[in-house]
N, C-alpha and C. Protein backbone atom coordinates (compact mmCIF):
# COMPACT_ATOMS: atom_id res chain seq x y z
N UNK A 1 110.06 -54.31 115.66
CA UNK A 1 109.28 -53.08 115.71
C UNK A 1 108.41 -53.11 116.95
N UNK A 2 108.52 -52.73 117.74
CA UNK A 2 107.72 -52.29 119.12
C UNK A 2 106.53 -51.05 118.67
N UNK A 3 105.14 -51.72 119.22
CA UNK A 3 104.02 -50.79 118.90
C UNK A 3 104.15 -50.06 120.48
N UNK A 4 104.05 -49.16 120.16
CA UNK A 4 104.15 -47.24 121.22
C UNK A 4 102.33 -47.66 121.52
N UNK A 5 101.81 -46.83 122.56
CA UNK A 5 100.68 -46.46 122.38
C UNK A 5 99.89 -45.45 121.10
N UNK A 6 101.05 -44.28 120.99
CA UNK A 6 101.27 -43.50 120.40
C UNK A 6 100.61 -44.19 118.66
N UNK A 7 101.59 -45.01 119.08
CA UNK A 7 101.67 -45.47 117.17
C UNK A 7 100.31 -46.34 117.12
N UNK A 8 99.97 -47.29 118.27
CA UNK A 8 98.58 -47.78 117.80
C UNK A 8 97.45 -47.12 118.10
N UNK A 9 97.55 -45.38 118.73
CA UNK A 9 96.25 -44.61 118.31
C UNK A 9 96.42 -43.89 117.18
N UNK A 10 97.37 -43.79 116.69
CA UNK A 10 97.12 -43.27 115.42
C UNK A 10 96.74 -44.22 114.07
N UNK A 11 97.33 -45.36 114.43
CA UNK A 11 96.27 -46.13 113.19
C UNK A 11 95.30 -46.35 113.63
N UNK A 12 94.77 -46.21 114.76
CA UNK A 12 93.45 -46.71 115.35
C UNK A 12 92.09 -45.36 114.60
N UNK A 13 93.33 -44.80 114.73
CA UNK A 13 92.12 -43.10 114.04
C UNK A 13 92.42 -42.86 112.42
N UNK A 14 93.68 -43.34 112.29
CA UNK A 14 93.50 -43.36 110.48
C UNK A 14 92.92 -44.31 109.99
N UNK A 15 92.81 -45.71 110.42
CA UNK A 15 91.71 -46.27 110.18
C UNK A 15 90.60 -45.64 110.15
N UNK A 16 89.77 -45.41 111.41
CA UNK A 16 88.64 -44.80 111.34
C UNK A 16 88.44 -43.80 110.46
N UNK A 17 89.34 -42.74 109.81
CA UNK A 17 89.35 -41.92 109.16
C UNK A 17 89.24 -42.48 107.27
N UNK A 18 90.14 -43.49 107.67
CA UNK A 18 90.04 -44.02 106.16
C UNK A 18 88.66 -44.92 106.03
N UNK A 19 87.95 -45.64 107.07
CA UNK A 19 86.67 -46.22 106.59
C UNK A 19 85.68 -45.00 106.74
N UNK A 20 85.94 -44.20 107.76
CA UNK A 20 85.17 -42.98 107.06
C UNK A 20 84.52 -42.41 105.55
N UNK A 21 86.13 -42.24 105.08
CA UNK A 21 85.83 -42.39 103.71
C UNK A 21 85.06 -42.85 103.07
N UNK A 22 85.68 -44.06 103.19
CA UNK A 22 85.01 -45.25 102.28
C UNK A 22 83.53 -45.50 102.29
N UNK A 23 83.19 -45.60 103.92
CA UNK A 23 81.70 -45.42 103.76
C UNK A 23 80.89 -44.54 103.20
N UNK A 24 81.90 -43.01 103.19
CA UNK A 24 81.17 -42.09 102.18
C UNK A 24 80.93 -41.80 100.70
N UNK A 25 81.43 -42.73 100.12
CA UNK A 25 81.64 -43.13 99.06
C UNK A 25 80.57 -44.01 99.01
N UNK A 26 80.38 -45.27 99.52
CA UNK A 26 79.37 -46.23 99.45
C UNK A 26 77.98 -46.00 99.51
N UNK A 27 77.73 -45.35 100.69
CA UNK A 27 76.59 -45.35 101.52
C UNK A 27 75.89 -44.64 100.41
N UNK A 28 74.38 -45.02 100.41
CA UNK A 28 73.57 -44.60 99.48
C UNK A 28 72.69 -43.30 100.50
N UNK A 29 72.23 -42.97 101.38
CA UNK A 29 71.24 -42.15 102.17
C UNK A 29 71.87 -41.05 102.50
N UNK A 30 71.92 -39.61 102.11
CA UNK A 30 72.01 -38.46 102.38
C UNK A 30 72.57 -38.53 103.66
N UNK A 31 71.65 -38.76 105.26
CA UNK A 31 72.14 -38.55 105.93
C UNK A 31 73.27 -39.78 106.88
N UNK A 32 73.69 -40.82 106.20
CA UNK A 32 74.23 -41.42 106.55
C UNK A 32 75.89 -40.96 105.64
N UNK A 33 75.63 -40.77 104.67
CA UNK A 33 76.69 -40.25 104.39
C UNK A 33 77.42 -38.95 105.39
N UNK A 34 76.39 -37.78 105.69
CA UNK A 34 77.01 -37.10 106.09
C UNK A 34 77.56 -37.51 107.81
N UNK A 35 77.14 -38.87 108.23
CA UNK A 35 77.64 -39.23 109.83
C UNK A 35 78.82 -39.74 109.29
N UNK A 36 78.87 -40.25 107.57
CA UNK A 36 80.65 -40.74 107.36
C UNK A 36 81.25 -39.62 107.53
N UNK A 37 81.06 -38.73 106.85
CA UNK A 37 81.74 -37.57 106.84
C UNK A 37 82.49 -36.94 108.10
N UNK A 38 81.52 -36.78 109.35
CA UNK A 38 81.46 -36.63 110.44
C UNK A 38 82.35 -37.57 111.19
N UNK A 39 82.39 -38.98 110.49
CA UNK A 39 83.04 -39.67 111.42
C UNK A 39 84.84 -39.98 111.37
N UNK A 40 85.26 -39.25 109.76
CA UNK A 40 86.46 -38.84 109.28
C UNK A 40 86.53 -37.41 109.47
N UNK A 41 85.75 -36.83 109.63
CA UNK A 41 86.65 -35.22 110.34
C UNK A 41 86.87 -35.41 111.81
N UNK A 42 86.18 -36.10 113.04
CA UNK A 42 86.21 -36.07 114.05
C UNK A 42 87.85 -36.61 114.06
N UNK A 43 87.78 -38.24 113.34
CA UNK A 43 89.20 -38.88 113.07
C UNK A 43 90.34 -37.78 112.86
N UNK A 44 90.11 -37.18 111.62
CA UNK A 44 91.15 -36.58 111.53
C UNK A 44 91.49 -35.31 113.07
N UNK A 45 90.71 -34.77 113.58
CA UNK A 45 90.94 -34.12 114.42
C UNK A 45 91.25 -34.59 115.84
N UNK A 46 91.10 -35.89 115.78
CA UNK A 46 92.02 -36.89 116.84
C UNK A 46 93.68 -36.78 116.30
N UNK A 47 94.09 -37.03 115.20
CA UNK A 47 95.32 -36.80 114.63
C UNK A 47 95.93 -35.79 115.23
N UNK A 48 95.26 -34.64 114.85
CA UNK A 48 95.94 -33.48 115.20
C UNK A 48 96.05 -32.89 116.52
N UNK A 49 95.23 -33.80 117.64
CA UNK A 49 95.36 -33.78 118.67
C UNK A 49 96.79 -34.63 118.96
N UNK A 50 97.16 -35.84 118.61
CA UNK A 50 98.08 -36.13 118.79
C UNK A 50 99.24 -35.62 118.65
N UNK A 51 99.19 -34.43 117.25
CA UNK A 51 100.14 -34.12 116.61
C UNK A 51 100.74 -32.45 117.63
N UNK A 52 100.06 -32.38 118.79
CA UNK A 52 100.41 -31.49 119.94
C UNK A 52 99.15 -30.37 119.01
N UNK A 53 98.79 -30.21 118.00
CA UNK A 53 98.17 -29.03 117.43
C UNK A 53 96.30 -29.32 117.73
N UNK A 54 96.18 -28.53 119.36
CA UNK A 54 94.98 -28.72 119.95
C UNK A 54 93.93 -27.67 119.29
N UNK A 55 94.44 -26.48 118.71
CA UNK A 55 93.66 -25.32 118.30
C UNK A 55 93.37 -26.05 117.49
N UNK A 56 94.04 -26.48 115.94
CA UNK A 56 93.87 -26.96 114.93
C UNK A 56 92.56 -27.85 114.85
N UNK A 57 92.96 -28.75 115.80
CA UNK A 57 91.84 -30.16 116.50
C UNK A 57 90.63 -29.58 116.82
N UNK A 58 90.48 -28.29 117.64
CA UNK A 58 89.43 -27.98 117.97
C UNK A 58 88.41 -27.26 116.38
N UNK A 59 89.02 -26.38 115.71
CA UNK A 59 88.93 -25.76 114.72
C UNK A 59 88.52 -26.64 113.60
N UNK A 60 89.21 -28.11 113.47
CA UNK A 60 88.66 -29.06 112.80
C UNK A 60 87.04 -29.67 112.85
N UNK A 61 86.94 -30.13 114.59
CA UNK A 61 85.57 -29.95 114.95
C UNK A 61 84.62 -28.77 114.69
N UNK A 62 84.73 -27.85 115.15
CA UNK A 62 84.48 -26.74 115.11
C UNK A 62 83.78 -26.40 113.55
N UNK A 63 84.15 -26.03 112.87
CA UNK A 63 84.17 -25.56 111.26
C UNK A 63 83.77 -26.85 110.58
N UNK A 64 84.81 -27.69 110.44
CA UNK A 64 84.87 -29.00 109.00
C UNK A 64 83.29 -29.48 109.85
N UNK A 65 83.65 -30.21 111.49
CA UNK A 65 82.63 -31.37 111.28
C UNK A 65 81.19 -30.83 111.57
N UNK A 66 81.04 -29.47 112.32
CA UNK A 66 80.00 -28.64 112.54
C UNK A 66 79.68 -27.88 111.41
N UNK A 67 79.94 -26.99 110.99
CA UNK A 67 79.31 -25.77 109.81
C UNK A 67 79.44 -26.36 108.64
N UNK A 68 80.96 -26.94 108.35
CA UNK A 68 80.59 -27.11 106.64
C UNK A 68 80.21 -28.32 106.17
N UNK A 69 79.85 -29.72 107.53
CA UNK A 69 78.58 -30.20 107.14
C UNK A 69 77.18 -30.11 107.07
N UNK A 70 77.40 -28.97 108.10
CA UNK A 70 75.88 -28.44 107.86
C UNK A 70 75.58 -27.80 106.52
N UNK A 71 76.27 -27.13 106.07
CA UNK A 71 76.85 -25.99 104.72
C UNK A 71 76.23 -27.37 103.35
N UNK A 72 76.93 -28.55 103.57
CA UNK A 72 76.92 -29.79 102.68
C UNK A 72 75.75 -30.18 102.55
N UNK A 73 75.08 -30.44 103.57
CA UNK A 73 73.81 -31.05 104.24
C UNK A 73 72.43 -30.08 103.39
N UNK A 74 72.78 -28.84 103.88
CA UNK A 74 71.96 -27.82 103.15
C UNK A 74 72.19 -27.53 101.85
N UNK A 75 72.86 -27.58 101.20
CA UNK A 75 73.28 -27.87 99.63
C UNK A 75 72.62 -29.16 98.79
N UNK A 76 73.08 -29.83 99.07
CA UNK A 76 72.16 -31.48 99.12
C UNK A 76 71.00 -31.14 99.37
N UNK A 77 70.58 -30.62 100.25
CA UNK A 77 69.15 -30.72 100.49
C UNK A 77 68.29 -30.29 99.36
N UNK A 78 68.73 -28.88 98.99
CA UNK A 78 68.53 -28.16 97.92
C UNK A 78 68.48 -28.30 96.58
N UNK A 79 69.30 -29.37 96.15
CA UNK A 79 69.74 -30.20 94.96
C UNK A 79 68.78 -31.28 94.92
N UNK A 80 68.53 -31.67 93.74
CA UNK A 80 67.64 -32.84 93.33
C UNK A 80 68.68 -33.87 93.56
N UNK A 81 68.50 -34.73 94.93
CA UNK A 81 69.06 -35.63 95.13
C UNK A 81 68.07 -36.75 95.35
N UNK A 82 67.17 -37.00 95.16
CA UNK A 82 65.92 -37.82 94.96
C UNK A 82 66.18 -38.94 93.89
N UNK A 83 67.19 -38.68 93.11
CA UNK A 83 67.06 -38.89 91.66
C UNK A 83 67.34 -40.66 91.78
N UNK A 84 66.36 -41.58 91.44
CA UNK A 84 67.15 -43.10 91.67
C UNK A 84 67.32 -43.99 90.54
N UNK A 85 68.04 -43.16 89.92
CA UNK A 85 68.04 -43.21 88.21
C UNK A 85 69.76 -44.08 88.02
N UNK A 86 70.51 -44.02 89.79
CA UNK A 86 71.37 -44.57 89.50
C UNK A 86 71.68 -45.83 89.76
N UNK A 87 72.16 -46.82 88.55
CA UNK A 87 72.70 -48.19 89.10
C UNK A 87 73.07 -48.93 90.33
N UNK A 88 72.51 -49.95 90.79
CA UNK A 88 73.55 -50.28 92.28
C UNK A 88 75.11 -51.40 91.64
N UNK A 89 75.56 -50.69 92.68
CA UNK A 89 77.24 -51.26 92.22
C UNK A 89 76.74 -52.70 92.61
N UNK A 90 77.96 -53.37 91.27
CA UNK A 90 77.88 -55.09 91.67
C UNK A 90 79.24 -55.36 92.44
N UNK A 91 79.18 -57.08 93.20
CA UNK A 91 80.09 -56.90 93.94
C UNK A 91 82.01 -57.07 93.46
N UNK A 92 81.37 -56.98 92.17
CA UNK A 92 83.04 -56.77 91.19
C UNK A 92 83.13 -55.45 91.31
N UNK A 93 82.76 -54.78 91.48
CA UNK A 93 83.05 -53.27 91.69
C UNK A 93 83.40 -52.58 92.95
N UNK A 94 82.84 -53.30 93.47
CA UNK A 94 82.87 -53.37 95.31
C UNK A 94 84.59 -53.90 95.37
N UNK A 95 84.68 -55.21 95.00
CA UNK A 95 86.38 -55.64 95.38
C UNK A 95 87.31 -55.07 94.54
N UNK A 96 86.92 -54.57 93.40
CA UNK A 96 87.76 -53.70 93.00
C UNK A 96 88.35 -52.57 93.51
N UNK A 97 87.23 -51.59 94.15
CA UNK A 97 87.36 -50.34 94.96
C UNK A 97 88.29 -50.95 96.14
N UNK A 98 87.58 -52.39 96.72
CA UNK A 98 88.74 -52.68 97.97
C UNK A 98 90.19 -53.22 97.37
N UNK A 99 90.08 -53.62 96.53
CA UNK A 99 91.29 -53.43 96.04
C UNK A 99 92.51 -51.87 95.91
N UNK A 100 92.00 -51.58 95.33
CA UNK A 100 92.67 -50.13 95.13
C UNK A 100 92.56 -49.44 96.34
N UNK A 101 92.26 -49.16 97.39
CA UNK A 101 92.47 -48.87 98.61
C UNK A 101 93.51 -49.70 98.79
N UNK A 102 93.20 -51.03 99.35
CA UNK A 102 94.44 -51.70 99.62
C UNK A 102 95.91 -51.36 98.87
N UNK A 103 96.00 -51.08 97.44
CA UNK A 103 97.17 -51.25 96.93
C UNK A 103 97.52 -49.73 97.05
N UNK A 104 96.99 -48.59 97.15
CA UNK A 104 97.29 -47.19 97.56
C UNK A 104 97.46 -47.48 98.86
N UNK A 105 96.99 -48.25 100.25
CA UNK A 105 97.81 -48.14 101.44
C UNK A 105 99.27 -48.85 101.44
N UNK A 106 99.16 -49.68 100.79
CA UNK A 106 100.13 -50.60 100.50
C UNK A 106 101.12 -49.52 99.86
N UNK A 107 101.11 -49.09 98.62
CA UNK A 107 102.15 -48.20 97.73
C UNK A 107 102.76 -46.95 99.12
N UNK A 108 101.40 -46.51 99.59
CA UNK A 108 101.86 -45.12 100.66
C UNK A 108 102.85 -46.15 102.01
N UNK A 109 102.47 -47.07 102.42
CA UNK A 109 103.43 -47.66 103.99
C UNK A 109 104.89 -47.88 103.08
N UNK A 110 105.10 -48.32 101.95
CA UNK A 110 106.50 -48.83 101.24
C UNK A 110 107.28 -47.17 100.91
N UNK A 111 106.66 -46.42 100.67
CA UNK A 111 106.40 -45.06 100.05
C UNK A 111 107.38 -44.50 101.44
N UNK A 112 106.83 -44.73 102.88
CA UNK A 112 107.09 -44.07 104.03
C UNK A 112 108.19 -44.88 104.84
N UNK A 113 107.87 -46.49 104.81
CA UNK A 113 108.69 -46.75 105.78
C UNK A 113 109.99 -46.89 106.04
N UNK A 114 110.73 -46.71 105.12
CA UNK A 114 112.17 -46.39 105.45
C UNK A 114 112.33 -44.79 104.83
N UNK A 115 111.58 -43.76 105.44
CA UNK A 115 112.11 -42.44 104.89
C UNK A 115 112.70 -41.84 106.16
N UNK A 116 113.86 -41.32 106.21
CA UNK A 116 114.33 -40.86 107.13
C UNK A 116 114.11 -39.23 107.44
N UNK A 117 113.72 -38.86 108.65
CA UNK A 117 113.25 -37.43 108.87
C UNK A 117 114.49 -37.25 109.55
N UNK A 118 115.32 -35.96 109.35
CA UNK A 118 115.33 -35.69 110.74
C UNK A 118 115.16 -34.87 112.22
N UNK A 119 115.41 -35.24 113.14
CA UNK A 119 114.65 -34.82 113.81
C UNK A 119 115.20 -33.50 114.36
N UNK A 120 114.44 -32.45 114.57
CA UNK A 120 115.47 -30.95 115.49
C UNK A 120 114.87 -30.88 116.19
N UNK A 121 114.99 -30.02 116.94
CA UNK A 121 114.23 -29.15 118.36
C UNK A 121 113.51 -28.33 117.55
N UNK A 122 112.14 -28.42 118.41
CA UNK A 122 111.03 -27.22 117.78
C UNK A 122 110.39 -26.71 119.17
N UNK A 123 109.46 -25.87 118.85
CA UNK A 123 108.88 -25.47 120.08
C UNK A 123 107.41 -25.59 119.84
N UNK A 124 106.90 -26.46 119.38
CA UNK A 124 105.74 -26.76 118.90
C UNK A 124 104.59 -26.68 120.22
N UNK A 125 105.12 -27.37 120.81
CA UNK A 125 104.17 -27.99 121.71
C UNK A 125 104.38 -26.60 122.87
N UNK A 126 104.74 -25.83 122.87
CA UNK A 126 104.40 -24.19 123.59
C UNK A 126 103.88 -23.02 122.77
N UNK A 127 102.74 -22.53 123.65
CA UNK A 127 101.99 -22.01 122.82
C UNK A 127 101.53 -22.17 121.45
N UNK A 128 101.06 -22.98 120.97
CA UNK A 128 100.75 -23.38 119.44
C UNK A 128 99.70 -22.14 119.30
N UNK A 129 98.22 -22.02 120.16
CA UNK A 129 97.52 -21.51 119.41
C UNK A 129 98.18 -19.99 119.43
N UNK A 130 98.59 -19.70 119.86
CA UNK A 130 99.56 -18.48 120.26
C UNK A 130 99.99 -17.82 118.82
N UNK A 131 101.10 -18.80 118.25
CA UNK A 131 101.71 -18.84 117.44
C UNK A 131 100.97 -18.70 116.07
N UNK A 132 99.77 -19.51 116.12
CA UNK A 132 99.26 -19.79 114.74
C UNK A 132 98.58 -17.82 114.82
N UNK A 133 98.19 -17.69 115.85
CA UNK A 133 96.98 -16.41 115.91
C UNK A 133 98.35 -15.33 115.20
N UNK A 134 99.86 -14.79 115.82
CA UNK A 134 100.64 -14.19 115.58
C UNK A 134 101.05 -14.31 114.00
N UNK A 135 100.94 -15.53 113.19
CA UNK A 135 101.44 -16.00 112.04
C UNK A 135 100.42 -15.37 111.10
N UNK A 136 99.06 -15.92 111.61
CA UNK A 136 97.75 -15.62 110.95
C UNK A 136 97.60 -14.12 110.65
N UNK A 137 97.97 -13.42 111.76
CA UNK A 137 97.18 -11.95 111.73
C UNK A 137 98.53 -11.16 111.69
N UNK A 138 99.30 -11.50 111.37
CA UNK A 138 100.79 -10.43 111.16
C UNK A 138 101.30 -11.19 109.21
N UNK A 139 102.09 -12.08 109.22
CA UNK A 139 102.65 -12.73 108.21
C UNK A 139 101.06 -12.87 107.01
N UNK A 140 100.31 -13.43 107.11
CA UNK A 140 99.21 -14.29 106.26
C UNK A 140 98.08 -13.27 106.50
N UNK A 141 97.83 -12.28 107.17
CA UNK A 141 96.52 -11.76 107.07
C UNK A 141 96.06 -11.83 105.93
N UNK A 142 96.43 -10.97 105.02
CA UNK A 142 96.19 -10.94 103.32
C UNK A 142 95.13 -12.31 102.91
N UNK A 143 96.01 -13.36 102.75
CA UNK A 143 95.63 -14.76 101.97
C UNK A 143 94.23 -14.73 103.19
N UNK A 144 94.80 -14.58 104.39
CA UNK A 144 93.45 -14.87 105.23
C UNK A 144 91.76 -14.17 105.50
N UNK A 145 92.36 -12.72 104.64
CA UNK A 145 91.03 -11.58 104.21
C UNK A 145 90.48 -12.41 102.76
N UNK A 146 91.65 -12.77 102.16
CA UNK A 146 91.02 -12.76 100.80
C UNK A 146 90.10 -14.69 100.64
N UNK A 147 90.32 -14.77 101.35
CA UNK A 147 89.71 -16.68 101.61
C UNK A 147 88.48 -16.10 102.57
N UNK A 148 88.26 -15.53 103.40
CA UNK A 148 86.92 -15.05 103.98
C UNK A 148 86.24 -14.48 102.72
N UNK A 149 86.87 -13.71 102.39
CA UNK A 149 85.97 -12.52 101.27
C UNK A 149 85.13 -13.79 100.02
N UNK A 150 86.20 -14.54 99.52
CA UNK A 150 85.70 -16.05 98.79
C UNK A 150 85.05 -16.95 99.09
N UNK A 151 84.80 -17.61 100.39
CA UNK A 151 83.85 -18.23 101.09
C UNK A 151 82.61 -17.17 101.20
N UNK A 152 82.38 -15.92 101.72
CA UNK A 152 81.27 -15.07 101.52
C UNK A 152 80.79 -15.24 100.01
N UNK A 153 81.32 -14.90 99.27
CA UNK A 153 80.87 -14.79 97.86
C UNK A 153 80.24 -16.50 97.10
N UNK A 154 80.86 -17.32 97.93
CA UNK A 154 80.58 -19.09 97.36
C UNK A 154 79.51 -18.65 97.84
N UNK A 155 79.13 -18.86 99.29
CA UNK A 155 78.06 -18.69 99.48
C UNK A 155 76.85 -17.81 99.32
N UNK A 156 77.26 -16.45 99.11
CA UNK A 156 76.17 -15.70 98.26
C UNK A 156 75.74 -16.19 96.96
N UNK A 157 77.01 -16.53 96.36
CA UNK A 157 76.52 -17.13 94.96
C UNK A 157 75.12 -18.47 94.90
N UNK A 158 75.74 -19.38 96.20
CA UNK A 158 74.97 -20.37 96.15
C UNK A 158 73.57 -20.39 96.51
N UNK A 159 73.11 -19.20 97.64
CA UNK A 159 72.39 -19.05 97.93
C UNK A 159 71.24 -17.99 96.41
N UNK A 160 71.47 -17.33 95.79
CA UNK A 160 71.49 -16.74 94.27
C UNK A 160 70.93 -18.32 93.34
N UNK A 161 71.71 -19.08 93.03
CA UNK A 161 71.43 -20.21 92.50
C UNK A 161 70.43 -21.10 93.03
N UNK A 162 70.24 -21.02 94.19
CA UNK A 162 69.04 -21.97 94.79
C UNK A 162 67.89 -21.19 94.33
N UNK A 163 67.97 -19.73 94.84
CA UNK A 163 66.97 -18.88 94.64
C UNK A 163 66.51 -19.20 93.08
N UNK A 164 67.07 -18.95 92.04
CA UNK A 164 67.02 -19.07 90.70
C UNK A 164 66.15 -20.60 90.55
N UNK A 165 66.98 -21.71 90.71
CA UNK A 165 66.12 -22.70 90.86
C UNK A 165 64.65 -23.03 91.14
N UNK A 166 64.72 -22.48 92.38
CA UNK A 166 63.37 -22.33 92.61
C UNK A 166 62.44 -21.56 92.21
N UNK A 167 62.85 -20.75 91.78
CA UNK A 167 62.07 -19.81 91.13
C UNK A 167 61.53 -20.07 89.71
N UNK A 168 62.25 -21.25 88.84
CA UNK A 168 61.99 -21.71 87.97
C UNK A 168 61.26 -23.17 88.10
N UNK A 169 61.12 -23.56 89.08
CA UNK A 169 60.42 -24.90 89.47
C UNK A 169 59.47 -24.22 89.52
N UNK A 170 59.06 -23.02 90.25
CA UNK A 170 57.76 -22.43 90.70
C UNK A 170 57.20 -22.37 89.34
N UNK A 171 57.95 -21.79 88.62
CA UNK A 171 57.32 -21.08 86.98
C UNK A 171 56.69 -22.34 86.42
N UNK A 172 57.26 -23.47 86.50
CA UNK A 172 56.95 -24.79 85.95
C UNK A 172 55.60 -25.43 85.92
């Protein structure tokens, strides 16, 4: 098996993407969690840079690691997250979790490495964002009005619920 450059930046960023994770899972401090977060969307949007899909990549930054951690960040904030009512994990729980990572990467590489694709001619890598904008706003508009219209409404709702909250802390 000959390692490509190719092939060792992409585990170099699914790594990063997968301890991303993991640290977000672990990490106990609000805002350290959200730099995990940050540090698996950036990952993943290295991927998709590789994957020729640069709009996508940018749009990943863009949205996931800009707005809807900010979106997260401000939610959390809002929420009684103060609360230190919870247990700290012992380190049997800790190698367990690394366990089961390990045996889910393990199950997914056996899962993949002899699957055969094959390969055709595409035209991927000309005009992508082109393509996605033509797909988006001709074929998918619909699904794509009605997912704006639902994200408006999450967030009206949520912003409604904070209000409520507070308004009952005040009463308190």
């Amino acid at each position: 098996m000959t390692f490509s450059g190719e092939f060792l930046a992409f585990l170099g960023l699914a790594l990063a993407a997968v301890i991303g994770g993991v640290l977000l899972l672990n990490l106990t401090k609000v805002m350290h969690m959200v730099v995990a977060l940050i540090f698996t969307f950036v990952a993943i949007a290295g991927i998709y840079v590789m994957l020729s899909a640069e709009f996508v990549a940018g749009v990943q930054i863009l949205i996931y690691s800009g707005a809807i951690t900010i979106i997260m960040l401000f939610g959390i904030m809002l929420t009684k997250h103060d609360d230190e009512s919870e247990p700290t994990t012992g380190k049997l729980r800790k190698f367990l979790l690394f366990l089961g990572v390990v045996g889910f990467a393990f199950a997914v590489y056996i899962g993949i490495y002899n699957f055969n694709i094959e390969q055709v001619p595409t035209t991927l890598h000309e005009n992508n964002t082109m393509q996605i904008g033509k797909a988006l706003y001709s074929k998918w508009v619909i699904p794509f009005e009605l997912t704006s219209v639902l994200l408006l409404v999450a967030l009206v709702g949520a912003i409604v619920l904070a209000k409520k909250d507070k308004k009952e802390a005040d009463d308190e």
